[in-house]
Protein backbone atom coordinates (compact mmCIF):
# COMPACT_ATOMS: atom_id res chain seq x y z
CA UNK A 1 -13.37 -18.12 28.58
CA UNK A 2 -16.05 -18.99 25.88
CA UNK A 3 -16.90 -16.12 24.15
CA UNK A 4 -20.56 -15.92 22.22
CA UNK A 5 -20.67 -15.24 18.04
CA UNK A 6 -20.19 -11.54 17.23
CA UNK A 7 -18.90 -10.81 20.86
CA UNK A 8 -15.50 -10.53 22.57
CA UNK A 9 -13.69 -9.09 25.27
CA UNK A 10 -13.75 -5.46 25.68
CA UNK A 11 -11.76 -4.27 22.52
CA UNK A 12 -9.95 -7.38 22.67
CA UNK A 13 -6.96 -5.87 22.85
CA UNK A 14 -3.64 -8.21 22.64
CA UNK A 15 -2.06 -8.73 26.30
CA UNK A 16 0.43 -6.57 28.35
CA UNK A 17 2.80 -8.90 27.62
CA UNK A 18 1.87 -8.30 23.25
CA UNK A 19 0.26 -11.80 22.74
CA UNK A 20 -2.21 -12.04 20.94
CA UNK A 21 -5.70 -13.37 22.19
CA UNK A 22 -6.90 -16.65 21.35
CA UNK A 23 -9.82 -15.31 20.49
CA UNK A 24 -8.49 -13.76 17.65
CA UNK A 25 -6.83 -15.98 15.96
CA UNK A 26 -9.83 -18.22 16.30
CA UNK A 27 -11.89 -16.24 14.33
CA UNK A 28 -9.30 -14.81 11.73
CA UNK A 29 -9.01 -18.57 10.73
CA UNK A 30 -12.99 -18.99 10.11
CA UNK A 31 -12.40 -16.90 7.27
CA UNK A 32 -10.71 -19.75 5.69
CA UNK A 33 -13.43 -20.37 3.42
CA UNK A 34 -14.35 -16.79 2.19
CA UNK A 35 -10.36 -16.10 1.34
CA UNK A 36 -10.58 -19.69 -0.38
CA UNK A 37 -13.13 -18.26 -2.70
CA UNK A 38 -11.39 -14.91 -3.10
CA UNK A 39 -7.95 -17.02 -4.04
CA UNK A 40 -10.02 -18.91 -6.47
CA UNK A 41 -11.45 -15.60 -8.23
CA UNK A 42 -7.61 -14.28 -8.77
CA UNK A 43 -6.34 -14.73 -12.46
CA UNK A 44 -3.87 -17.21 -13.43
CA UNK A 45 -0.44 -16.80 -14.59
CA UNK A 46 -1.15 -17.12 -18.19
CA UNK A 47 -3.87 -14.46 -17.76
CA UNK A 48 -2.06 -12.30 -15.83
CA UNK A 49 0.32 -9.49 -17.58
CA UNK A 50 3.47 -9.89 -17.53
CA UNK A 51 6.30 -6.52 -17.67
CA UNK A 52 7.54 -7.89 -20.90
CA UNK A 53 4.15 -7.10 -22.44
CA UNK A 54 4.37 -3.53 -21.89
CA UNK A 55 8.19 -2.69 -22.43
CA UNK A 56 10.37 -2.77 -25.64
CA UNK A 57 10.72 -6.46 -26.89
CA UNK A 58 14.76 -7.43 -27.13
CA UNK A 59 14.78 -9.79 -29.37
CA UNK A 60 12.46 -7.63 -31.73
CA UNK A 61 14.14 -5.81 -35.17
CA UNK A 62 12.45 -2.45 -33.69
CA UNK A 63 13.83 -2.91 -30.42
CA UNK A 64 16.10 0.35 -30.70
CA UNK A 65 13.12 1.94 -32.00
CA UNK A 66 11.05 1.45 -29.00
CA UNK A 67 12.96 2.26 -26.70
CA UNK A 68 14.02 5.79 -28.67
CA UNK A 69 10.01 6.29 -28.58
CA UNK A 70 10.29 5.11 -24.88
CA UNK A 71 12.90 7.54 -23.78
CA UNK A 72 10.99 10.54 -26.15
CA UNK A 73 8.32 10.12 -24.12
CA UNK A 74 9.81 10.17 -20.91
CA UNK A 75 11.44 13.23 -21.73
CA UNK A 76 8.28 14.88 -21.35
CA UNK A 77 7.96 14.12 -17.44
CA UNK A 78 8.75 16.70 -15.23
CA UNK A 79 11.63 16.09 -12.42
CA UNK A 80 8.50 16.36 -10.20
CA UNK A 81 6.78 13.64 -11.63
CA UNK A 82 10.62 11.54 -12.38
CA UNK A 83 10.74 11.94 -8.32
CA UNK A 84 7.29 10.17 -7.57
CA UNK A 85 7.69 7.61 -10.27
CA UNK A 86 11.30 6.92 -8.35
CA UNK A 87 9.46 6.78 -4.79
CA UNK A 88 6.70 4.58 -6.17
CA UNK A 89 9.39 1.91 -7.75
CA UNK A 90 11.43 2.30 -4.36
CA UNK A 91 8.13 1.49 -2.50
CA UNK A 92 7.12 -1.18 -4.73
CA UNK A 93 10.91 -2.56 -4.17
CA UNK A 94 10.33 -3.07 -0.53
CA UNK A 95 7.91 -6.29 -1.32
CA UNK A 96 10.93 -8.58 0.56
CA UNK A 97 9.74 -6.62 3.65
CA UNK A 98 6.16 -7.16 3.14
CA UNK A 99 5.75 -10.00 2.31
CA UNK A 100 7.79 -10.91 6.10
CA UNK A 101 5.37 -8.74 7.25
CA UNK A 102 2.32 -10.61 6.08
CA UNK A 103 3.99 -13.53 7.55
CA UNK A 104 4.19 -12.33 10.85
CA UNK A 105 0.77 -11.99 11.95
CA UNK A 106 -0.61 -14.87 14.29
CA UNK A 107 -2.76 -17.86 13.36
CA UNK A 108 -2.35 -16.91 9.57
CA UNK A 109 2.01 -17.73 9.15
CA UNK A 110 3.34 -19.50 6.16
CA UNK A 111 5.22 -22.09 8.60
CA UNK A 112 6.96 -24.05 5.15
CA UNK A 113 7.00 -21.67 2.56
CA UNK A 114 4.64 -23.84 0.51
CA UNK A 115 1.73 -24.32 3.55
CA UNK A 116 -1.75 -24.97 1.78
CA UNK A 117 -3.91 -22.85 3.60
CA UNK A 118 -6.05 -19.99 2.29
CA UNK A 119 -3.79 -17.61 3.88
CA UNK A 120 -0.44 -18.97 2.77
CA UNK A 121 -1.65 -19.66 -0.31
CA UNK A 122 -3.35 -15.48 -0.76
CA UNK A 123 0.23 -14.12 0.50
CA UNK A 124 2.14 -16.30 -1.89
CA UNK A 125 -0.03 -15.24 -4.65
CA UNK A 126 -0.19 -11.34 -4.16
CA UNK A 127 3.58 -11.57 -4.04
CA UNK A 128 3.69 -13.15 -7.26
CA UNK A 129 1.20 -9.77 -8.57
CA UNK A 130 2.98 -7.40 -6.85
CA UNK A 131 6.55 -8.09 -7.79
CA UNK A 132 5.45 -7.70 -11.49
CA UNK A 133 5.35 -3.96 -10.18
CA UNK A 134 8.50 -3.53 -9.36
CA UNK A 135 10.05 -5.33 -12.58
CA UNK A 136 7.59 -3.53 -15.24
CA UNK A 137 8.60 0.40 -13.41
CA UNK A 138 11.92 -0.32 -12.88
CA UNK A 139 13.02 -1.32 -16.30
CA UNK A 140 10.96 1.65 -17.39
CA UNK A 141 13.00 3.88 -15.58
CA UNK A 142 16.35 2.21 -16.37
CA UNK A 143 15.50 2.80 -20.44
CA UNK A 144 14.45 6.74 -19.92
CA UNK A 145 18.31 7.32 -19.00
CA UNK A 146 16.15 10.43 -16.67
CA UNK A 147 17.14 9.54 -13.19
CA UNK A 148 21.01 8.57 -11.26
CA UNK A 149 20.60 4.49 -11.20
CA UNK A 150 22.68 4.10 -8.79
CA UNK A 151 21.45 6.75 -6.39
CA UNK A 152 17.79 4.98 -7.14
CA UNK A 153 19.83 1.56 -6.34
CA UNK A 154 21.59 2.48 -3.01
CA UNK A 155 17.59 3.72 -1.87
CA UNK A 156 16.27 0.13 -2.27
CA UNK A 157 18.96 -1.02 -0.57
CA UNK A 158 19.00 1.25 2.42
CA UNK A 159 15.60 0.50 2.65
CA UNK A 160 15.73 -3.02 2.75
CA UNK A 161 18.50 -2.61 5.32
CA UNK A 162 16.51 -0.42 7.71
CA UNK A 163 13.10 -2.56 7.14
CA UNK A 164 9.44 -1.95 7.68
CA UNK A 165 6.93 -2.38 10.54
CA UNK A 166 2.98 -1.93 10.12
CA UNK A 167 3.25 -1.53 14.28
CA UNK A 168 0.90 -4.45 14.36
CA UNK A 169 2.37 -6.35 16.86
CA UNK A 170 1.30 -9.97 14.80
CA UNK A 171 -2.05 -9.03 15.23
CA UNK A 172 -4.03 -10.26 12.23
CA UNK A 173 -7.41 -8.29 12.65
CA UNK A 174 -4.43 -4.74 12.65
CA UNK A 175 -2.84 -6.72 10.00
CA UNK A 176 -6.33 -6.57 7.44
CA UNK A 177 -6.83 -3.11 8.98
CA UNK A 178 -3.37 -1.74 7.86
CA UNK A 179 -3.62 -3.71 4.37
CA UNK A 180 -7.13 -2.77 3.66
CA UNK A 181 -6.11 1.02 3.89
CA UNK A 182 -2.44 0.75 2.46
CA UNK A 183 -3.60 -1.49 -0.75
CA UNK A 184 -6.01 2.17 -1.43
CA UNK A 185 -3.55 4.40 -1.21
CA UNK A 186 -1.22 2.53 -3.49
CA UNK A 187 -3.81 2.54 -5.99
CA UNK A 188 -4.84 6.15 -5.96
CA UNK A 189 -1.03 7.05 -6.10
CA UNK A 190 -0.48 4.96 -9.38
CA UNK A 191 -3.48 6.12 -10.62
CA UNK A 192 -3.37 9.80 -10.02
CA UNK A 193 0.48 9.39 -11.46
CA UNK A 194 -0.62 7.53 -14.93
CA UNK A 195 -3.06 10.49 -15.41
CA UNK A 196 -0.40 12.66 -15.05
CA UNK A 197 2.06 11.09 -16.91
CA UNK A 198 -0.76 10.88 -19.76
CA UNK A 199 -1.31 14.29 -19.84
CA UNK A 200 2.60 15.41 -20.09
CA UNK A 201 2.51 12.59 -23.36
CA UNK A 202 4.02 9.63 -21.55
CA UNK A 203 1.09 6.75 -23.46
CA UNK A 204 3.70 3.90 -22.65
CA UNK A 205 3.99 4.98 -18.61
CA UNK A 206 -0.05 5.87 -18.49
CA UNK A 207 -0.74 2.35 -19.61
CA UNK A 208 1.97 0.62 -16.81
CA UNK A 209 0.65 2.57 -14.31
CA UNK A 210 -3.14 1.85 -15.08
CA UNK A 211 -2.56 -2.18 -14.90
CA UNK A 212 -0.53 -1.65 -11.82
CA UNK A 213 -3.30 0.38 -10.08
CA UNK A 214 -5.72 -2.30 -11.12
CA UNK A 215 -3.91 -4.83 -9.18
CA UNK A 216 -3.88 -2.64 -6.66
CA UNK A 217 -7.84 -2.05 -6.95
CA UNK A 218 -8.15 -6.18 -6.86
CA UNK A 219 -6.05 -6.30 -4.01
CA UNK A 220 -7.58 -4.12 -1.63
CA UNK A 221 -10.93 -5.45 -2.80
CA UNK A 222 -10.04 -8.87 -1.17
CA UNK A 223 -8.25 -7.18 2.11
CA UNK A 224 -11.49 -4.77 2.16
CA UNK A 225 -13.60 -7.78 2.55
CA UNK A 226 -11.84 -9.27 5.07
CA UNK A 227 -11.62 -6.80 7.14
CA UNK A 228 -15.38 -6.11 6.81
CA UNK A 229 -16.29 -9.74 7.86
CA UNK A 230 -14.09 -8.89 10.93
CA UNK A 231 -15.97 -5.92 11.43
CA UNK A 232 -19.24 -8.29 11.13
CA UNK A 233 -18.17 -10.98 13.28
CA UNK A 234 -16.44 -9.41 15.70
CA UNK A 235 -17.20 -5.75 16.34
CA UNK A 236 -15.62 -4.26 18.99
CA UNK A 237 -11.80 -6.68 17.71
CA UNK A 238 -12.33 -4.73 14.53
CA UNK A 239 -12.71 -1.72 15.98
CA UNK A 240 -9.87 -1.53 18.03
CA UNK A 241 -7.33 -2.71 15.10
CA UNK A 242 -8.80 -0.15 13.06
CA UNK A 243 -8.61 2.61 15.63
CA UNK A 244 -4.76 1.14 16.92
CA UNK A 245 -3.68 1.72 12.85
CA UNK A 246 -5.64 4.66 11.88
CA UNK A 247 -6.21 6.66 14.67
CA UNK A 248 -2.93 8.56 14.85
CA UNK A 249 -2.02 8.31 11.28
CA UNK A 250 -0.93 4.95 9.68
CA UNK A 251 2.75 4.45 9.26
CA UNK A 252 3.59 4.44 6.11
CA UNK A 253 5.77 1.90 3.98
CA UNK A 254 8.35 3.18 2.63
CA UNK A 255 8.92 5.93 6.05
CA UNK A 256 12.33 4.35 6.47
CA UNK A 257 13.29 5.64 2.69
CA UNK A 258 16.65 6.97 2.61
CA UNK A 259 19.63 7.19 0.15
CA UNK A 260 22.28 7.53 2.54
CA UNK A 261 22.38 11.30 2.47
CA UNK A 262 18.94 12.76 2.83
CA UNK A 263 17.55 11.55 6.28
CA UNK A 264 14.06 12.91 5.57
CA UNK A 265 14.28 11.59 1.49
CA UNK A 266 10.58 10.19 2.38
CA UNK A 267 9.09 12.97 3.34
CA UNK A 268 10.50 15.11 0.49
CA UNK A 269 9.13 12.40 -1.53
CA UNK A 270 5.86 12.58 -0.11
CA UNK A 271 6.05 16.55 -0.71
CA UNK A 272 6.49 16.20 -4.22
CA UNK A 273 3.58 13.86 -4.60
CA UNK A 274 1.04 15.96 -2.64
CA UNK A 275 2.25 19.12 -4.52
CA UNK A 276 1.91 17.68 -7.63
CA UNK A 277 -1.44 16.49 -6.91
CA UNK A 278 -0.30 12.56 -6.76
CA UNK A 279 -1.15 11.52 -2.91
CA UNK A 280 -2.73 14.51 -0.83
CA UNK A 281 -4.15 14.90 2.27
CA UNK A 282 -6.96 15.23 0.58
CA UNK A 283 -6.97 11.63 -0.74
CA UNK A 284 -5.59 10.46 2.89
CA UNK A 285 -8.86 12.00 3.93
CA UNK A 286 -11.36 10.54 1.18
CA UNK A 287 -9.67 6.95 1.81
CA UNK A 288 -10.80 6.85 5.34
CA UNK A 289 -13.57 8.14 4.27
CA UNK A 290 -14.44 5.15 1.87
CA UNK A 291 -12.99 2.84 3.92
CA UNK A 292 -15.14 3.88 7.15
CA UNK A 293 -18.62 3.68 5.04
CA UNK A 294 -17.20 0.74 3.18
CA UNK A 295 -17.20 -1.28 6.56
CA UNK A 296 -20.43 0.14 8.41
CA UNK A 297 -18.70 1.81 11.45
CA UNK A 298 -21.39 4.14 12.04
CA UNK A 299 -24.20 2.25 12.02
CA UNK A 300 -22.56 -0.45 14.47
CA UNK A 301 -24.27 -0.50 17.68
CA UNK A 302 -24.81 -2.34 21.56
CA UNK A 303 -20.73 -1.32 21.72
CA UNK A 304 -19.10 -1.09 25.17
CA UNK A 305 -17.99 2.80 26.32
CA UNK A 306 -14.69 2.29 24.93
CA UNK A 307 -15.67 0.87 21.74
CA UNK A 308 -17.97 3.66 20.85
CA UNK A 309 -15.52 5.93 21.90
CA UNK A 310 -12.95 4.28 19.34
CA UNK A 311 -15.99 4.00 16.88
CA UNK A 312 -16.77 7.78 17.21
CA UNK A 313 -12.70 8.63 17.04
CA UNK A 314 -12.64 6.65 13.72
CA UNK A 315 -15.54 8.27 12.09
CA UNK A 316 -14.80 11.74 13.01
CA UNK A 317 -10.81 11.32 11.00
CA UNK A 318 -12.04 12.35 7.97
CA UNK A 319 -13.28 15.82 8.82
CA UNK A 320 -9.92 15.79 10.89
CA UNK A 321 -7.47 15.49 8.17
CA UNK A 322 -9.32 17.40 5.53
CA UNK A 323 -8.83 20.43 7.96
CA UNK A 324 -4.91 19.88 7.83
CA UNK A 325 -5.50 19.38 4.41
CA UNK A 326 -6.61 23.01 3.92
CA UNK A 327 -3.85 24.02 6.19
CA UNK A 328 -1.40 22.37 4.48
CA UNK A 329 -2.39 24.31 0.91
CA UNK A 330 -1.59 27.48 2.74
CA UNK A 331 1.63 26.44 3.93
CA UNK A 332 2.73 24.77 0.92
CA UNK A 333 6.52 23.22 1.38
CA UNK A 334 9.48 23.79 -0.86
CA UNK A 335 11.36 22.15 -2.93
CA UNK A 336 14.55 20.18 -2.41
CA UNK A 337 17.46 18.62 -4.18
CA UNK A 338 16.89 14.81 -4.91
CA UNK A 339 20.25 12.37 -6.02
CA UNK A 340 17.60 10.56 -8.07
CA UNK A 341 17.39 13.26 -10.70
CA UNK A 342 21.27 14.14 -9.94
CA UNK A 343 20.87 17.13 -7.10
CA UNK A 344 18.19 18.50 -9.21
CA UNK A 345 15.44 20.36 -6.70
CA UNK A 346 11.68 19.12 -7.02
């Protein structure tokens, strides 16, 4: 079936049997050229940062020095905020699994490993940002002698082991949906963590987390974009990948989290962070929010009956979850013991 510019099937949903339509991934690849020109905006290596810029230098006479000052300041962190930098790091460990996840989604796949396409090319290089993450917050840890390595260690591997799924089904238009909300959060949890950290006198940590949530920032920036070109293009597609991810709460990375012991370790996690004012519902809220006026959803128009339902479900989530937000400040939960910080409760 030939399907006119800016129209498609009702919703466009993939098939009973979970392919994905044509249609899609004939126009997620006509945004070849605009990712192209995103690609060419990203920094190069030599003008990226690199982990060993912000940490103690090794072969340096005041190495010991640095890393006394290092673990001074980190003595001034709380075992609240020790348990969300831990659950960022583990997060930010899981890039194996996203990065398998980015190259799952139809008509965009990395079929080599060194495919030249815009969309090979984008996952390739956002790898190569991200796992500075992981290195720079990790070694970090390691030198504050705060936390139980090895419980930290056997986390990232249980995690790995159990995997990830964004639920999108290879769909690439739910695949920009998921990233384009996901990349936010990320950065509002790094950022609300290095003004934390700041306050309790942590300079060194402030600064890390800062140039992480700036990636972060850049990131969803290009996803963001995307997504609203989708929206553009196709109207009623992007509405039903946004409403498919958001509509009954996305699923989050790191949900599988466990160190062996503590079944629920990411939703303790995620306890700590909204009590201690790192990731709320508040901010869940606010991110749809942004995201929702960001694209245009309520001013999108001459939609079928079920894609201004999905429209009008999608707008009206904000308003939804800053309710539970104010129910969940009266029913604040309580703290538990974490093996990170050696069975201490946060």
């Amino acid at each position: 079936m030939v399907v006119p510019p800016h129209q498609s099937p009702a919703l466009d949903a993939p098939s009973r049997e979970g392919s994905i339509s044509e249609y899609r991934l004939v126009r997620i690849r006509e945004l070849d050229p605009q990712l192209d020109g995103l690609i060419d905006g990203m920094r190069t290596v030599d003008e990226s940062w690199q982990p060993s810029d912000l940490l103690p230098d090794p072969a340096s006479e005041s190495f010991h020095d640095e890393v006394e000052a290092l673990r001074r300041e980190a003595a001034e962190l709380s075992d609240a905020l020790l348990v969300v930098l831990v659950g960022n790091i583990v997060t930010e460990e899981g890039l194996p699994l996203y990065l398998l996840a980015l190259n799952r989604f139809g008509g965009v796949t990395d079929a080599t490993g060194i495919d030249e396409h815009p969309w090979a090319r984008w996952a390739r290089a956002w790898t190569a940002e991200e796992k500075r993450h992981g290195d720079v917050t990790r070694t970090y840890m390691y030198l504050t002698g705060r936390v139980d390595l090895g419980a930290v260690e056997r986390t990232v591997q249980h995690f790995l082991r159990n995997g990830f799924d964004t639920t999108a089904g290879g769909d690439p238009y739910r695949g920009l949906a998921y990233a384009s909300y996901q990349e936010h959060a990320t950065k509002r949890s790094w950022q609300q963590l290095g003004k934390l950290v700041g306050e309790a006198g942590a300079p060194r940590l402030h600064r890390i987390c800062g140039l992480v949530a700036a990636d972060e920032a850049r990131h969803e920036r290009v996803y963001a974009s995307l997504m609203a070109e989708v929206v553009r293009r196709d109207p009623e597609g992007g509405l039903d990948a946004l409403h498919a991810t958001l509509a009954h709460g996305i699923v989050m990375p790191a949900r599988t989290m466990t160190d062996g012991v503590d079944r629920r370790l990411f939703q303790h996690f995620a306890d700590v962070g909204h009590r201690a004012g790192v990731y709320t519902l508040e901010d869940y809220a606010a991110n749809l929010a942004q995201l929702i006026e960001g694209l245009g959803l309520a001013g999108l128009r001459g939609l079928s009956g079920e894609a201004e339902r999905a429209r009008d479900e999608l707008c009206a989530l904000p308003e939804r979850y800053a309710r539970l937000a104010d129910e969940r400040r009266a029913h604040p939960s309580r703290p538990v013991p974490f093996s990170w910080i050696y069975g201490r409760r946060a």
